[in-house]
Protein backbone atom coordinates (compact mmCIF):
# COMPACT_ATOMS: atom_id res chain seq x y z
CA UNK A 1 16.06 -6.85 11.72
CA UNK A 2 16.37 -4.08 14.41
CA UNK A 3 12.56 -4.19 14.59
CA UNK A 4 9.08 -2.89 13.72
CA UNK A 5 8.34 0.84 13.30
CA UNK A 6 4.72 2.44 12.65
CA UNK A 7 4.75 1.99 9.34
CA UNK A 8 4.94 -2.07 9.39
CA UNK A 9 2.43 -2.13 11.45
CA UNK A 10 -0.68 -1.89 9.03
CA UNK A 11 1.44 -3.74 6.46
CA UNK A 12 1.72 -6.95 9.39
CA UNK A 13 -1.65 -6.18 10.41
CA UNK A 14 -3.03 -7.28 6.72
CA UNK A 15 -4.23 -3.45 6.66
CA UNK A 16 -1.69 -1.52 4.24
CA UNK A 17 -2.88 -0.24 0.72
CA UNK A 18 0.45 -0.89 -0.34
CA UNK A 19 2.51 -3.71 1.52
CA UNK A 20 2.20 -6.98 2.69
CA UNK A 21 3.24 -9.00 5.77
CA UNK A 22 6.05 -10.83 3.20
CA UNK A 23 7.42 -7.27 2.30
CA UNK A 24 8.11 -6.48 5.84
CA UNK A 25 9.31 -10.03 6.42
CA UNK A 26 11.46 -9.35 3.40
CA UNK A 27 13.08 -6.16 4.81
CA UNK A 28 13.44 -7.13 8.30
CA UNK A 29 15.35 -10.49 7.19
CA UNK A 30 17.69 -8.59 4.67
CA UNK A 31 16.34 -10.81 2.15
CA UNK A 32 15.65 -7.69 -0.22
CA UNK A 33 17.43 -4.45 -1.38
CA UNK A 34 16.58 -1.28 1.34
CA UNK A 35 13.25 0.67 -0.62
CA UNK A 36 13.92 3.34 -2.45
CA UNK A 37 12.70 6.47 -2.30
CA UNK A 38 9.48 7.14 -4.57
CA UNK A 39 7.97 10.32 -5.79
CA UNK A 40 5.01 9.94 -3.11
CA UNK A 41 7.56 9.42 -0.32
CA UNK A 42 10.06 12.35 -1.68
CA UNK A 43 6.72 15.02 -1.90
CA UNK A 44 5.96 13.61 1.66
CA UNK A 45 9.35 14.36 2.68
CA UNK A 46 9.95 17.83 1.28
CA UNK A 47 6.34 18.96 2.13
CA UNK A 48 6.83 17.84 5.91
CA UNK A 49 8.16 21.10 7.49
CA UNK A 50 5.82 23.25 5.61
CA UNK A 51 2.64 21.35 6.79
CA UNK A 52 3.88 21.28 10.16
CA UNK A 53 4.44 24.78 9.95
CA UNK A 54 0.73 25.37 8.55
CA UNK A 55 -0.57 23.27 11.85
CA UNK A 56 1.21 25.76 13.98
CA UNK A 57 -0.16 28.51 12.72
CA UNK A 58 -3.90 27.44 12.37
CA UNK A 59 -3.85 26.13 16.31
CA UNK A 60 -1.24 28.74 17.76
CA UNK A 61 0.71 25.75 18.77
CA UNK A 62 3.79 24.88 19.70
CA UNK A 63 5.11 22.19 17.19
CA UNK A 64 8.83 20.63 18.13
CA UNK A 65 10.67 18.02 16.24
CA UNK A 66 11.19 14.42 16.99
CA UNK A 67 13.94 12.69 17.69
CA UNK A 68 16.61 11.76 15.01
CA UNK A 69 17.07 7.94 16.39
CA UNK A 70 14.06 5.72 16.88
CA UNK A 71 12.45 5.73 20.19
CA UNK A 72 12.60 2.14 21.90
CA UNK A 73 9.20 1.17 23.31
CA UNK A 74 8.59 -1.55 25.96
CA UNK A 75 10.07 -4.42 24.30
CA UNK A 76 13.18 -4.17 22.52
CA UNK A 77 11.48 -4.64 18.78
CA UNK A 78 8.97 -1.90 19.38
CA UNK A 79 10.41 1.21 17.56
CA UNK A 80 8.85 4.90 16.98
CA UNK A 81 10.04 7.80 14.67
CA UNK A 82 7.92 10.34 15.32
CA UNK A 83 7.47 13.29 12.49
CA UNK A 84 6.73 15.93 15.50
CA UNK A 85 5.62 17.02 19.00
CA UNK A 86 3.15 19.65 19.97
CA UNK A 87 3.92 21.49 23.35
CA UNK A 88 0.90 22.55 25.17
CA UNK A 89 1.22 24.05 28.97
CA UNK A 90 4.85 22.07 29.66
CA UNK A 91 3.47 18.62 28.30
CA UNK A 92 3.33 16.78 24.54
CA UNK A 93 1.75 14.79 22.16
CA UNK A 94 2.19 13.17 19.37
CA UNK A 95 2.24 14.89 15.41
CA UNK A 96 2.17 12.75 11.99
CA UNK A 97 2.23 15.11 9.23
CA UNK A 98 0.96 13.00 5.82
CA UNK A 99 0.05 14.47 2.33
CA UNK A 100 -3.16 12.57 0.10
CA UNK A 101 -3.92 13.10 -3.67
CA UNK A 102 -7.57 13.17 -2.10
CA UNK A 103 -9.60 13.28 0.98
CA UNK A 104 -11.32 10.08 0.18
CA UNK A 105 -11.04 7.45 2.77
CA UNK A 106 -10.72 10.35 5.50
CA UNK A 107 -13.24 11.71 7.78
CA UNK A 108 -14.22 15.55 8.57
CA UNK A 109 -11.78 17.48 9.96
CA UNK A 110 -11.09 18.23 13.65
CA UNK A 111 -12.63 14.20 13.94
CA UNK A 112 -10.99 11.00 14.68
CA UNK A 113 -11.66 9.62 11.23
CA UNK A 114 -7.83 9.02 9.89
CA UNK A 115 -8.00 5.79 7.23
CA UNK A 116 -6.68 2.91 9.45
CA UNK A 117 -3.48 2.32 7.79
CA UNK A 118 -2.53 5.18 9.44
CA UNK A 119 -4.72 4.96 12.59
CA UNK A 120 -2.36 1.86 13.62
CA UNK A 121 0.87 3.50 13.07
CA UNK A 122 -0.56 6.54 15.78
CA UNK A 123 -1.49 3.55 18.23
CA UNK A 124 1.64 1.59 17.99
CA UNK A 125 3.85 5.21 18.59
CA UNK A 126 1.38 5.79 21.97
CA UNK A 127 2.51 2.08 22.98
CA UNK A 128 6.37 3.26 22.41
CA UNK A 129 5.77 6.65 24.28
CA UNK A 130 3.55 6.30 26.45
CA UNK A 131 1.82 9.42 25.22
CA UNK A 132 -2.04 9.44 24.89
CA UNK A 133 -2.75 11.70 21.84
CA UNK A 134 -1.66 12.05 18.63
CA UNK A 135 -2.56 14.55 16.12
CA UNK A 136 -2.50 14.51 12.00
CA UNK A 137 -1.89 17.67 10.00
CA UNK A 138 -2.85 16.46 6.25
CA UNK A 139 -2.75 18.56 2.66
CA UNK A 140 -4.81 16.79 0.57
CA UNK A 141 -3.27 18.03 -2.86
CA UNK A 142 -5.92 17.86 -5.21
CA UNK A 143 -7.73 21.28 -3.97
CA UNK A 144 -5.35 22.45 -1.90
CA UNK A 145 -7.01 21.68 1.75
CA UNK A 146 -5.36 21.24 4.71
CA UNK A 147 -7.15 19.26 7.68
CA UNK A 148 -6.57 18.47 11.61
CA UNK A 149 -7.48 15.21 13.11
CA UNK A 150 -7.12 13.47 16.77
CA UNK A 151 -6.69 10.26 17.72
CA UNK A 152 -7.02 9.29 21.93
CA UNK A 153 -4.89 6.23 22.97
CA UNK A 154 -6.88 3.29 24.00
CA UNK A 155 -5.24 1.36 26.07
CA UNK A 156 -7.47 -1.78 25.47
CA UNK A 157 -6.97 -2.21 21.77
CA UNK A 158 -3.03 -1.12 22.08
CA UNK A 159 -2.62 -4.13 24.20
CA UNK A 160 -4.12 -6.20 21.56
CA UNK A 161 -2.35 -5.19 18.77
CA UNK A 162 1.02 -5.24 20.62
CA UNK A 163 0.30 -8.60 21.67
CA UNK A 164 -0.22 -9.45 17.79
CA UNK A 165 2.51 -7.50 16.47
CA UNK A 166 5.04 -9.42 19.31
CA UNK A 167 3.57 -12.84 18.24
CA UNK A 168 4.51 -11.99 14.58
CA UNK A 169 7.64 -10.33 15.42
CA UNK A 170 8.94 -13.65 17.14
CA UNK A 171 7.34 -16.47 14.77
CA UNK A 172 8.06 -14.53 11.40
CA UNK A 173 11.44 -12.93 12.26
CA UNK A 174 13.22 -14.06 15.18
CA UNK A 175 12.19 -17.65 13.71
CA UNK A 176 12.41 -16.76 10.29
CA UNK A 177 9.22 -18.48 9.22
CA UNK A 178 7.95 -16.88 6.12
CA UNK A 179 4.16 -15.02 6.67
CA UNK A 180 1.17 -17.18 4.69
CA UNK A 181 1.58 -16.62 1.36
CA UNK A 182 -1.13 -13.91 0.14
CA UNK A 183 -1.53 -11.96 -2.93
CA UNK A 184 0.58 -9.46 -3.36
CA UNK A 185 4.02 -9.01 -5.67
CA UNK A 186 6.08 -9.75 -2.65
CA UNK A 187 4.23 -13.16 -2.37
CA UNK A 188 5.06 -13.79 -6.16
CA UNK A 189 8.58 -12.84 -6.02
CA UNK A 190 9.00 -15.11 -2.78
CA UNK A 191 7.75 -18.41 -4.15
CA UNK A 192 10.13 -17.69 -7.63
CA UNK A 193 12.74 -17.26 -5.81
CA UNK A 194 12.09 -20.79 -3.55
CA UNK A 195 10.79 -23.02 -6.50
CA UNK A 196 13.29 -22.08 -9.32
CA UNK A 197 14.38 -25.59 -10.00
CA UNK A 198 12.18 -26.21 -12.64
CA UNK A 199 11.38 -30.18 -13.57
CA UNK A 200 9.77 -31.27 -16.68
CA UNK A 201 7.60 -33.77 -14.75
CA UNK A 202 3.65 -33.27 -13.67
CA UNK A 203 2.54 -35.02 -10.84
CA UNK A 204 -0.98 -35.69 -9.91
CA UNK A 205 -3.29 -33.01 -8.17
CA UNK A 206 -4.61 -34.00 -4.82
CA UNK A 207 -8.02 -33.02 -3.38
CA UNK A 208 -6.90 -29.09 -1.88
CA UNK A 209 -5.07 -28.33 -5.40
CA UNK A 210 -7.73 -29.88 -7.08
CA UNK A 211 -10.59 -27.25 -5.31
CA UNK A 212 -7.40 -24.27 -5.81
CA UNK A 213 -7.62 -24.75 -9.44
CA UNK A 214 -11.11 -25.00 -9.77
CA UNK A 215 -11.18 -22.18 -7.21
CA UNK A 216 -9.16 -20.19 -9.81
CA UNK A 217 -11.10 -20.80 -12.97
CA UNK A 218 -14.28 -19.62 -11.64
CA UNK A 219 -13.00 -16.33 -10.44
CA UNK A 220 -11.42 -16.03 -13.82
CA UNK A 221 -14.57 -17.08 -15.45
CA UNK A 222 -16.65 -14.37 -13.30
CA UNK A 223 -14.06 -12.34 -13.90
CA UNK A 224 -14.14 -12.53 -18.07
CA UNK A 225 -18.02 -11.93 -17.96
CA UNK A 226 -17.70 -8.69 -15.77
CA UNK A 227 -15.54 -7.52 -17.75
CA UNK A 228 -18.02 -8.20 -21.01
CA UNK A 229 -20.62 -6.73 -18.85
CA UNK A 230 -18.40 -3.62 -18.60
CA UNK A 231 -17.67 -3.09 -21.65
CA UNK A 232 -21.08 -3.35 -22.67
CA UNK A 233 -22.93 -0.89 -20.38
CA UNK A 234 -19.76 1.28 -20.99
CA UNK A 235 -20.95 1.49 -24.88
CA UNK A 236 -24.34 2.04 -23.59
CA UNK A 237 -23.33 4.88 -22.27
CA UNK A 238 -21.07 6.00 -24.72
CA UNK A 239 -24.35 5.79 -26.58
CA UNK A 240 -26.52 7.77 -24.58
CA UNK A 241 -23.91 10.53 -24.40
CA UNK A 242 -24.02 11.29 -28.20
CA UNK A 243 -22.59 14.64 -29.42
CA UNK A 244 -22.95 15.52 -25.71
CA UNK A 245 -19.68 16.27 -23.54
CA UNK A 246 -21.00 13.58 -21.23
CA UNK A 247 -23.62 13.50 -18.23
CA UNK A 248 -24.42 14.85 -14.96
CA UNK A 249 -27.01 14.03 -12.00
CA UNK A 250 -27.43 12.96 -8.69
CA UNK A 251 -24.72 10.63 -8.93
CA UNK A 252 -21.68 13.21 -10.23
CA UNK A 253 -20.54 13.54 -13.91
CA UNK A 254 -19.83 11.10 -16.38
CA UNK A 255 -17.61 12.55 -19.62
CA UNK A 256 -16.67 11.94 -22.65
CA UNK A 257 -14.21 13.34 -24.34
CA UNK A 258 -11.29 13.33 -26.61
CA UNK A 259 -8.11 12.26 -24.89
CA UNK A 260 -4.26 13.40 -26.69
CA UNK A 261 -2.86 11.63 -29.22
CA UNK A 262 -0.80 8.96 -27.50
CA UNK A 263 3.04 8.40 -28.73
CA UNK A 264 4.31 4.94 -29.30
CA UNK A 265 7.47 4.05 -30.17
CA UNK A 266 7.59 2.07 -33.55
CA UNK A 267 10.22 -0.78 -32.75
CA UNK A 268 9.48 -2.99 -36.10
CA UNK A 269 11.31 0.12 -37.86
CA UNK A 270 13.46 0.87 -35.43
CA UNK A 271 14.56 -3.03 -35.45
CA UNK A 272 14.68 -2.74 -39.88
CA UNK A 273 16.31 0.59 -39.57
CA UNK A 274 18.83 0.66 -36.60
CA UNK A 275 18.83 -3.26 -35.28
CA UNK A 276 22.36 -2.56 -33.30
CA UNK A 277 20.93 0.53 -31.22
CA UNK A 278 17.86 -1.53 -30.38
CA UNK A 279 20.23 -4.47 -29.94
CA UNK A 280 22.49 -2.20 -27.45
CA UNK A 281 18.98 -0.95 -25.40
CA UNK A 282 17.16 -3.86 -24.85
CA UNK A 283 17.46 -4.98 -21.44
CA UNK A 284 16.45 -8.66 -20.83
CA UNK A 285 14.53 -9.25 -17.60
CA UNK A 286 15.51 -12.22 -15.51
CA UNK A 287 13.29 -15.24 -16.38
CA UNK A 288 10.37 -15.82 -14.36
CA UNK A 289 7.69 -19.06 -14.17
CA UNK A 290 4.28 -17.92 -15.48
CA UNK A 291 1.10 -19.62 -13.88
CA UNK A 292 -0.91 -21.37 -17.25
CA UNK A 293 -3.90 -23.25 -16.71
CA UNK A 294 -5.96 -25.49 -19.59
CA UNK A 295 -8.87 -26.18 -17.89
CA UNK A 296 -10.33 -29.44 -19.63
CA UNK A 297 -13.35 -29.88 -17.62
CA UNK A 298 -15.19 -27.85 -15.13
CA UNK A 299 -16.00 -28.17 -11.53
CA UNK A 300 -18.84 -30.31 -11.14
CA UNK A 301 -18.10 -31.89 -14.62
């Protein structure tokens, strides 16, 4: 639990696309496995010089790399890992080199407008450094485009989200009391790991898990009837398009088009024909409580 680098801070923040405070909480208390490396992460990785590289040569920059052991900000959890540092008349700032499928989410190039995920990971390695400016050197992959952004420390909202991050840092982890409980996998896998003693008893609903449940099927019930709406306006449009490859406007292009043929593996034959090869493959998942509801009368009912 040596403490919290820039990239926990969106995810404690409530701010990451793809983690959650009860990941981090997870990781910190060595309640999970260490993450393994994904694709994303790997291309990230192996890209990194080369980007840096291209920032050099488009500013004429001096571009140095960080250090190999976390820097230790002003209180002992506060940790950086810098990608790089840019040298500029015998002083430094700040470099995070990222790779994007896409641009979207990001503002013009040469602005401030990095997606805020990655806006709070800059701000939380000024609070560790001290350092007022930190740059972003992004290839967004899709056409190839490279772009330069700056971000100016601001000392105002740093002390803020320090002052969060601490709070969290000593409630959640020096405490050990688990984050609220929100939506994401790392919430799910959590609460079946706490309540696996299964009883075969109900027990009566009080007033909160009464307006939960009821909660639950409307959003379900809104949800069912979007997705009818969809699929309606979707064969609309499949309707309008005709013998046509699709549509085009103001709004873009809208296609439609033959996709491949998509493979499937036929496992009743494979079961009649070979049963002890799909016997010696099949790889049973560990059980898991599934959340049913029979909803007998609605809310206001």
């Amino acid at each position: 639990m040596s403490g919290l680098g820039g990239s926990d801070i969106a995810a404690v923040l409530g701010l990451s696309k793809w983690t959650s405070p009860i990941d981090v909480w997870n990781q910190k208390r060595g309640l999970v496995e260490p993450l393994v490396e994904t694709n994303p992460m790997r291309r990230g990785r192996l890209l990194e010089s080369a980007i840096a590289e291209w920032y050099a040569e488009e500013t004429g920059l001096d571009v140095l790399d960080g250090e190999e052991m976390p820097i230790v900000g002003p209180k002992p959890f506060m940790l950086a890992s810098p990608d790089r540092y840019v040298s500029v008349d015998g002083d430094r700032f700040g470099l995070e080199i990222k790779t994007a499928r896409s641009a979207d989410g990001w503002g013009e190039s040469l602005s401030a407008g990095v997606p805020v995920y990655y806006a709070t990971q800059a701000a939380w390695y000024m609070a560790c450094t001290g350092i007022d400016r930190w740059d972003f050197a992004v290839l967004f992959l899709v056409n190839d485009e490279f772009r330069r952004y700056t971000l100016i420390r601001d000392k105002k909202t740093e002390k803020k989200l320090v002052k969060k991050c601490s709070d969290w840092w000593d409630k959640h982890i020096l405490l050990g009391e688990p984050p609220p409980i929100d939506g994401s996998s790392a919430a799910d896998k959590y609460l079946q790991g706490k309540f696996s003693n299964l009883s075969d008893e109900y027990r009566s609903a009080d007033i909160d898990e009464e307006a939960l449940i009821f909660d639950l099927d409307d959003i379900q019930t809104e949800i069912k009837s979007l997705k009818e709406k969809e699929a309606l306006i979707k064969n609309q449009i499949k309707e309008r398009i005709g013998d046509s490859a699709g549509l085009s406007g103001f709004f873009g292009r809208v296609s439609w088009k033959f996709s491949k043929g998509r493979s499937s593996l036929d496992s009743k034959a494979l079961k009649e024909k070979h049963p002890e090869m799909v016997k010696a493959f099949t790889k049973t998942s560990e059980p898991a409580r599934i959340l049913r509801m029979s909803i007998q009368h609605k809310r206001g009912n």
